[in-house]
Protein backbone atom coordinates (compact mmCIF):
# COMPACT_ATOMS: atom_id res chain seq x y z
CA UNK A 1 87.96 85.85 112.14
CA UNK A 2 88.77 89.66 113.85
CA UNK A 3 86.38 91.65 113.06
CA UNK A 4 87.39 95.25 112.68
CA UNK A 5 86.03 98.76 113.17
CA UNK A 6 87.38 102.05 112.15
CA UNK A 7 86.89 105.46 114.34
CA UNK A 8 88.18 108.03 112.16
CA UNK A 9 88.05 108.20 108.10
CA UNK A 10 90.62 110.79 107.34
CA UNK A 11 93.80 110.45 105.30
CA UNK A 12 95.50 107.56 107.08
CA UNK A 13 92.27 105.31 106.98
CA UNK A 14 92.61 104.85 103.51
CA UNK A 15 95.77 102.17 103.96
CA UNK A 16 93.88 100.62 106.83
CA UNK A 17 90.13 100.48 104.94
CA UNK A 18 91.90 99.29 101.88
CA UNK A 19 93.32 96.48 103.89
CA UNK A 20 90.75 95.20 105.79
CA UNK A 21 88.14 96.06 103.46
CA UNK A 22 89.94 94.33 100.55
CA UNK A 23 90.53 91.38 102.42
CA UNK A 24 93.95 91.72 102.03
CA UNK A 25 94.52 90.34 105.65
CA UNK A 26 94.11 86.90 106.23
CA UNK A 27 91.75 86.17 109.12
CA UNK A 28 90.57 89.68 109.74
CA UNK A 29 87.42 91.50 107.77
CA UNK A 30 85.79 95.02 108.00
CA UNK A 31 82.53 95.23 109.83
CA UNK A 32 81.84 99.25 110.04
CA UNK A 33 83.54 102.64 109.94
CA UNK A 34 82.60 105.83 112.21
CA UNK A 35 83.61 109.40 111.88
CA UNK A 36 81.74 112.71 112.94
CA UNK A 37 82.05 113.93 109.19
CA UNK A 38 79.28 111.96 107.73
CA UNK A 39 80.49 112.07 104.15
CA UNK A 40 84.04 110.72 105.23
CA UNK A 41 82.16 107.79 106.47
CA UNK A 42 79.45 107.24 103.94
CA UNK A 43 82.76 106.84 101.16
CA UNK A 44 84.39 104.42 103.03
CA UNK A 45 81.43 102.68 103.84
CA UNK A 46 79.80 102.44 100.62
CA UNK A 47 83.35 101.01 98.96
CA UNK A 48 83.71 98.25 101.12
CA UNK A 49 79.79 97.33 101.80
CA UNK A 50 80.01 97.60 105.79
CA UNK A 51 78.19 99.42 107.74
CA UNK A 52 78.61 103.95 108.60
CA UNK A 53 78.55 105.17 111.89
CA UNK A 54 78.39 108.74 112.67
CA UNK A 55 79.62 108.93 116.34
CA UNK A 56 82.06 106.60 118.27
CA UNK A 57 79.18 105.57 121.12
CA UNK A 58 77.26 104.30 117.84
CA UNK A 59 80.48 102.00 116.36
CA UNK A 60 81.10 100.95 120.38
CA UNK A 61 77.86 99.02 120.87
CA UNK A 62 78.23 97.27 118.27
CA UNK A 63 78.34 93.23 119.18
CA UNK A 64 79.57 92.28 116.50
CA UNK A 65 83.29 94.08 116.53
CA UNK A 66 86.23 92.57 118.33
CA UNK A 67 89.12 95.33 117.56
CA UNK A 68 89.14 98.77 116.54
CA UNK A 69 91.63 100.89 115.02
CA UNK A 70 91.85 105.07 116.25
CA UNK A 71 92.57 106.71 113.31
CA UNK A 72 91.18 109.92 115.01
CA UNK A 73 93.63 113.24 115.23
CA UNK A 74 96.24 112.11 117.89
CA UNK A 75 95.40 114.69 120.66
CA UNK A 76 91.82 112.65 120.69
CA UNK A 77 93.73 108.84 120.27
CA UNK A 78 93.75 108.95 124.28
CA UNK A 79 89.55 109.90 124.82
CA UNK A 80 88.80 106.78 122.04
CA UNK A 81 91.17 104.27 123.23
CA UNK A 82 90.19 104.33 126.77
CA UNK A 83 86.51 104.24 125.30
CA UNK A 84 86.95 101.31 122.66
CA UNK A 85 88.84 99.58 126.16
CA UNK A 86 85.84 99.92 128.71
CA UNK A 87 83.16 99.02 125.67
CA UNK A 88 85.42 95.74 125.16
CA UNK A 89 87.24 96.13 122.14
CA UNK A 90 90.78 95.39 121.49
CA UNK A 91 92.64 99.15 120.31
CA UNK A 92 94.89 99.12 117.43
CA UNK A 93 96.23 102.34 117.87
CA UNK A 94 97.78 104.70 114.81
CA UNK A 95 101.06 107.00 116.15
CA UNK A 96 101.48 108.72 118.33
CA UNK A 97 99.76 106.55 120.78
CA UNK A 98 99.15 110.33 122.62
CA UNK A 99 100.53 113.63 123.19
CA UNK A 100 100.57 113.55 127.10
CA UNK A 101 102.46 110.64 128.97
CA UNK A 102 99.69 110.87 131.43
CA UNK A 103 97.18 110.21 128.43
CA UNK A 104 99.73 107.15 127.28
CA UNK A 105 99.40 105.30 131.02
CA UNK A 106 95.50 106.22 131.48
CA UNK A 107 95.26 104.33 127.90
CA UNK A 108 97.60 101.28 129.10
CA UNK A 109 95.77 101.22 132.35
CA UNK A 110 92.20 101.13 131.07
CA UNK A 111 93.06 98.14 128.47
CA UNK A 112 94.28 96.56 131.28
CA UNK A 113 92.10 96.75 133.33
CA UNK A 114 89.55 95.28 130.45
CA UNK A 115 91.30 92.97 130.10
CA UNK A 116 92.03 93.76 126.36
CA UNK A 117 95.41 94.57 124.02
CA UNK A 118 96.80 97.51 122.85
CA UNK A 119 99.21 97.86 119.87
CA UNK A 120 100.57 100.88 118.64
CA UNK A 121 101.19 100.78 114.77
CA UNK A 122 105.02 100.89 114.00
CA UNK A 123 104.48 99.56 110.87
CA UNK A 124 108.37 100.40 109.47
CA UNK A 125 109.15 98.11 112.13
CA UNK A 126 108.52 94.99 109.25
CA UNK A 127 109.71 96.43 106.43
CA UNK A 128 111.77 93.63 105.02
CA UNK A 129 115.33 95.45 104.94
CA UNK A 130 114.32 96.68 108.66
CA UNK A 131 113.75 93.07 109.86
CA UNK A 132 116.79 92.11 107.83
CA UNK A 133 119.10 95.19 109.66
CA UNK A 134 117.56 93.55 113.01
CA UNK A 135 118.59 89.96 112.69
CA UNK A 136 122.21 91.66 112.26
CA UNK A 137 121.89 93.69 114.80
CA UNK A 138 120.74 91.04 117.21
CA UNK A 139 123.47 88.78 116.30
CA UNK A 140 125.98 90.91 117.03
CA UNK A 141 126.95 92.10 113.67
CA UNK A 142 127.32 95.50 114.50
CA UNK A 143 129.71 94.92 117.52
CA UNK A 144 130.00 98.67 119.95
CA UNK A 145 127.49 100.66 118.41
CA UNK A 146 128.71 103.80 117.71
CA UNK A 147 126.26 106.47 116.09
CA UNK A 148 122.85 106.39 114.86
CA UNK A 149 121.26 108.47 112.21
CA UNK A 150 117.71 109.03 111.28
CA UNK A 151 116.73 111.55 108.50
CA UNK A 152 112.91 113.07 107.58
CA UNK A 153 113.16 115.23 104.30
CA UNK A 154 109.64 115.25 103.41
CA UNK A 155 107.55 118.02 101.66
CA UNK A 156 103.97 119.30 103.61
CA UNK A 157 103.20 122.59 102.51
CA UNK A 158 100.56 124.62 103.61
CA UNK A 159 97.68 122.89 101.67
CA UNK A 160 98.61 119.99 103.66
CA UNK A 161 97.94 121.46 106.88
CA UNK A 162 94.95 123.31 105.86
CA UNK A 163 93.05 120.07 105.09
CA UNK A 164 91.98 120.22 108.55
CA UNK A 165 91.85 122.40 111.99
CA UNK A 166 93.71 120.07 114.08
CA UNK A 167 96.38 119.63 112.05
CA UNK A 168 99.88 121.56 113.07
CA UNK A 169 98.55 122.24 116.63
CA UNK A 170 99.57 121.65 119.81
CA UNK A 171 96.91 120.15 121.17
CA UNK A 172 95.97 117.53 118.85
CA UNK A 173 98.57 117.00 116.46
CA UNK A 174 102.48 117.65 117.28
CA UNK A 175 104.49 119.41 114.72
CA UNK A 176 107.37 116.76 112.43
CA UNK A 177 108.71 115.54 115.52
CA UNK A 178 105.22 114.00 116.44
CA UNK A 179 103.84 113.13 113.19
CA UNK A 180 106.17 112.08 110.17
CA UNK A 181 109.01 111.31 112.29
CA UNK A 182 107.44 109.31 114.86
CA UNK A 183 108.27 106.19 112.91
CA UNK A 184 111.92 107.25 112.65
CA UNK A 185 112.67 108.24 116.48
CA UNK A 186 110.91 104.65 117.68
CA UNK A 187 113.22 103.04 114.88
CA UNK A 188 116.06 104.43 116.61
CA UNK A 189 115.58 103.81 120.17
CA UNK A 190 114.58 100.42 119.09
CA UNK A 191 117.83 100.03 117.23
CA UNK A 192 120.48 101.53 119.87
CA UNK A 193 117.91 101.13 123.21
CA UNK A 194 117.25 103.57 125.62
CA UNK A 195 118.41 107.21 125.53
CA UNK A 196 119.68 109.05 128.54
CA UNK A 197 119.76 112.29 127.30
CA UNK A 198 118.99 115.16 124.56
CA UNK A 199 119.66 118.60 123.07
CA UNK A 200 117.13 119.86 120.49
CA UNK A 201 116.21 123.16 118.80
CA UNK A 202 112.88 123.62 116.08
CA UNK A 203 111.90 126.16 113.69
CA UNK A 204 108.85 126.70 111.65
CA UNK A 205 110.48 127.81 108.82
CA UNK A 206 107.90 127.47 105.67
CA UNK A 207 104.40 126.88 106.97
CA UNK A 208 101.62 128.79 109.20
CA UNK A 209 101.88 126.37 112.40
CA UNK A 210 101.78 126.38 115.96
CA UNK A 211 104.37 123.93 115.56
CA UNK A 212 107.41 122.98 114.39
CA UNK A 213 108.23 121.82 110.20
CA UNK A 214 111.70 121.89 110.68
CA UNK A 215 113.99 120.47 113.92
CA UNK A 216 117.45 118.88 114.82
CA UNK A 217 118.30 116.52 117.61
CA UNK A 218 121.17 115.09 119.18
CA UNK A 219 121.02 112.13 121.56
CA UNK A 220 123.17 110.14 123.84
CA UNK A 221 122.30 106.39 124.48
CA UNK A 222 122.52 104.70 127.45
CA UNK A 223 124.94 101.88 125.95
CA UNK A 224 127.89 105.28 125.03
CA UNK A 225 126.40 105.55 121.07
CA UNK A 226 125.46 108.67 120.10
CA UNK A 227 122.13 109.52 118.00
CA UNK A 228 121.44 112.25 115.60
CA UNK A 229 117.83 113.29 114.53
CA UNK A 230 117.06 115.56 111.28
CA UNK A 231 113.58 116.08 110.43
CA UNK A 232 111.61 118.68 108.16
CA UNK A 233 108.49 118.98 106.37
CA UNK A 234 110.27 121.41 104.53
CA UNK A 235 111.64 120.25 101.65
CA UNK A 236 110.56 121.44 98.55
CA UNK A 237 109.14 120.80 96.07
CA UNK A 238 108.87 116.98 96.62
CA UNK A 239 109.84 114.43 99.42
CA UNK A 240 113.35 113.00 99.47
CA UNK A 241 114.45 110.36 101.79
CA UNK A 242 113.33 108.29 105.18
CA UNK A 243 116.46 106.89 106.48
CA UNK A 244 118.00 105.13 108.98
CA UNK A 245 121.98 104.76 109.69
CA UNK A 246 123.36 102.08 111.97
CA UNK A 247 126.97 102.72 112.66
CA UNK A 248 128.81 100.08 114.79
CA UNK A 249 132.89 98.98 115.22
CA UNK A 250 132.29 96.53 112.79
CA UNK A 251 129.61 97.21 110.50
CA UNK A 252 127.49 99.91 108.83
CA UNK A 253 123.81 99.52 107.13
CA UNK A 254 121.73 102.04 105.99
CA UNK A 255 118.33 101.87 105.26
CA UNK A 256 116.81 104.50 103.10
CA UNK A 257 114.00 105.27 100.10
CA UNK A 258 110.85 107.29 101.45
CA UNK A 259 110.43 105.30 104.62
CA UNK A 260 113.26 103.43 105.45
CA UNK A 261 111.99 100.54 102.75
CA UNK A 262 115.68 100.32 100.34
CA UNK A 263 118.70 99.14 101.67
CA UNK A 264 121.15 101.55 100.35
CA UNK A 265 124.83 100.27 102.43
CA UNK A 266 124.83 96.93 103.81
CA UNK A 267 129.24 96.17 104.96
CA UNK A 268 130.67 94.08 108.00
CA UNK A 269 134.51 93.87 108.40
CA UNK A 270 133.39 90.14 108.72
CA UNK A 271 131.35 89.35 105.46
CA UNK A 272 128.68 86.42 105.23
CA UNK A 273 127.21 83.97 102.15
CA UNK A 274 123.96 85.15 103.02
CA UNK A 275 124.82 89.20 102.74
CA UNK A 276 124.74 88.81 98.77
CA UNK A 277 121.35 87.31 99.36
CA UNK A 278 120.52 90.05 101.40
CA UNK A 279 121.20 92.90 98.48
CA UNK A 280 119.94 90.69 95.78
CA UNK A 281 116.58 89.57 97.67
CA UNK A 282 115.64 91.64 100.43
CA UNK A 283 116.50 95.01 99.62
CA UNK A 284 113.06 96.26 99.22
CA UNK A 285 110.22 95.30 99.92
CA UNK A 286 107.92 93.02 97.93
CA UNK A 287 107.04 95.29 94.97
CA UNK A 288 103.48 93.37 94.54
CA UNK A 289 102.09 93.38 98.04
CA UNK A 290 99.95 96.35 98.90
CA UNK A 291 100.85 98.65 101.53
CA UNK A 292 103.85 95.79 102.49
CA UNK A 293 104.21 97.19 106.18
CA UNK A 294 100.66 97.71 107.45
CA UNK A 295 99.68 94.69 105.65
CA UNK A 296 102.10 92.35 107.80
CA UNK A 297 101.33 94.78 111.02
CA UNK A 298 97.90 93.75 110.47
CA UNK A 299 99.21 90.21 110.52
CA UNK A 300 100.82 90.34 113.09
CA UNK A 301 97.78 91.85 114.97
CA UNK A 302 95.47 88.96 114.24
CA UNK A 303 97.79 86.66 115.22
CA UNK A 304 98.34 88.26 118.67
CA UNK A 305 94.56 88.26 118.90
CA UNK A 306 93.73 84.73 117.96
CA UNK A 307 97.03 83.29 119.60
CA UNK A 308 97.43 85.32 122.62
CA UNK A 309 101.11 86.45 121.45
CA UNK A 310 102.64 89.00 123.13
CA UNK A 311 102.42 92.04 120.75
CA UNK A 312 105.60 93.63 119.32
CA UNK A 313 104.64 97.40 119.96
CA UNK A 314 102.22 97.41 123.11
CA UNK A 315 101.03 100.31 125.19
CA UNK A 316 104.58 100.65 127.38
CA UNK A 317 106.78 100.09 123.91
CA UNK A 318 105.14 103.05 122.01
CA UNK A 319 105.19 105.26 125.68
CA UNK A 320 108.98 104.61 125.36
CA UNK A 321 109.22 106.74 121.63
CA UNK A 322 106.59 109.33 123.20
CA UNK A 323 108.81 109.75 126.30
CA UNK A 324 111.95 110.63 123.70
CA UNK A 325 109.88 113.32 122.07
CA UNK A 326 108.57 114.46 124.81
CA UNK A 327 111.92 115.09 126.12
CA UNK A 328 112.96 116.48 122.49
CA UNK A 329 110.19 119.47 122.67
CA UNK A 330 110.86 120.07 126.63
CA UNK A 331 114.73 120.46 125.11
CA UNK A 332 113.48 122.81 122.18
CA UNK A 333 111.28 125.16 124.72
CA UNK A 334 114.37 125.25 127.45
CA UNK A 335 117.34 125.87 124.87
CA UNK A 336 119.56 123.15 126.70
CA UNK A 337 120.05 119.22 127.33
CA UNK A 338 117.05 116.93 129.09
CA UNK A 339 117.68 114.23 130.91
CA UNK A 340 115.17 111.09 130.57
CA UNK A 341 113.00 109.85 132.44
CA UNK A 342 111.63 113.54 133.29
CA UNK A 343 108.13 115.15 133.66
CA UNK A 344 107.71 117.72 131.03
CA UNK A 345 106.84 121.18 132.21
CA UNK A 346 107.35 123.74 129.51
CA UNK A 347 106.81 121.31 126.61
CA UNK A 348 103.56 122.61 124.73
CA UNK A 349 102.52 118.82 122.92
CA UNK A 350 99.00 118.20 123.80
CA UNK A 351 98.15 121.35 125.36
CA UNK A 352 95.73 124.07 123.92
CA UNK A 353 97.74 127.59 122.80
């Protein structure tokens, strides 16, 4: 049995409490939940029957915890990781994994030197119709790739970002780029492999932010494909669409609904028996399983822990999707094309305005 902490009892902790807590994960269990703002704590605490903790030194000593997950803003995801590290504990990390690179390797360096695993939650990453697009893709379905396509059109209005301080800044938060579209930039790397190069430009068109709601990317991969990026928090009144595009000489699939969970194309020039099987069955996710991707992350966590497996999204594979943004915003704040791998020197992510 993994026994989990949280640090952090804000808006995302409610999938990962609900989870753990509700024993919806099969060898793992809820122990006790930490955040500064007692009566975030006390909630989660008091639904599940584990213990509250009201700073992260408190949750750290505890003997009894063998993982925790940072569910803290992500300008402090570096400070808690390297902490939960040195006190022992394996770090299940929510994205970003940080805002700085520098933060990123000081986090992979102190795990490893504890000697304990980090894993960056990607959860998209096992959405059925995602693992279903990445058996094609690995057996050469696709053929050349040629062009891939993510798309954010989700709604955040102000209310949103004045639930709390941190949220919209540079410093510990990112604007679309970092937050809602992190999921959708590592899904496209992952998909086409590494990027050599980027043009970018942002806006904050609807919102009072320090950063960006609205931005456009265009990317050119390593293997000759070419990448687009569209992201806003800007659509109004309601969210519309999380999608991904895979575009190959002989093949297309796209993979849409609010985050890339619905098959919406699925053609190859050379068809299969089991493609039929694919739209009928595997389409969507499982309607009746709870929060379908963190709940077979979380699976796929424990067994890493109790098996020693090799984790799918470690420290150096979620440092590859911060690297890309990283390299989008340095684009946005120069006006022309950045090469990876680069330092960033005008990009503003993770710095105090």
């Amino acid at each position: 049995m993994i026994r989990f902490g949280l640090l952090g009892c804000g808006r995302i902790a409610k999938r990962h409490s609900d989870l753990l807590g509700g024993n919806h994960i099969e060898g793992a269990k809820l122990v006790a939940v930490c955040d500064t703002a007692r009566a975030r704590a006390d909630a989660i605490a008091a639904k599940f029957g584990v213990s509250a903790h009201y700073s992260p030194d408190e949750l750290l000593s505890r003997g009894d915890i063998d993982a925790v997950a940072v569910l803290t803003p992500s300008g402090l995801h570096p400070r808690h990781a390297i902490a939960c590290a040195q006190a022992g504990k394996h770090v299940v990390v929510e994205k970003p994994m940080a805002l700085r690179l520098q933060d990123a390797d000081d986090m992979i360096r102190a795990c490893d030197e504890a000697g304990v695993k980090l894993f960056i939650v990607k959860q998209n990453r096992f959405n059925v119709p995602i693992i279903k697009a990445r058996e094609a893709l690995d057996a050469g379905r696709f053929g050349k790739l040629v062009l891939g396509t993510v798309r954010v059109r989700w709604c955040r209005d102000q209310s949103y970002y004045d639930q709390d301080a941190w949220r919209g800044t540079w410093a510990y938060d990112g604007g679309v780029l970092t937050n809602q579209a992190s999921h959708h930039i590592d899904m496209l790397e992952w998909f086409f492999g590494d990027v050599v190069s980027v043009h970018a430009r942002g806006i904050t068109a609807l919102v009072n932010t320090e950063t960006e709601d609205t931005a456009v990317a265009t990317l050119k991969f390593r293997s000759g494909a070419l990448g687009i990026i569209e992201a806003t928090t800007a659509a109004r009144p309601v969210d519309l669409e999380g999608s991904l595009s895979i575009m190959g000489e002989k093949g297309a699939v796209e993979v849409g609904g609010f985050a890339m969970n619905q098959i919406r194309h699925w053609r190859f020039t050379n068809e299969l028996p089991a493609d039929k099987a694919v739209i009928e069955k595997f389409s969507v996710n499982p309607p009746n399983v709870y929060g379908f991707g963190h709940q077979a992350y979380y699976q796929h966590v424990v067994e890493c822990l109790a098996n020693r497996h090799a984790a799918l999204v470690d420290g150096l594979e979620g440092r590859k999707s911060l690297e890309l943004i990283s390299a989008l915003y340095e684009s946005i704040e120069t006006g022309g094309e950045v090469a990876l791998r680069f330092m960033p020197r005008r990009s503003r992510l993770g710095v105090g305005s």
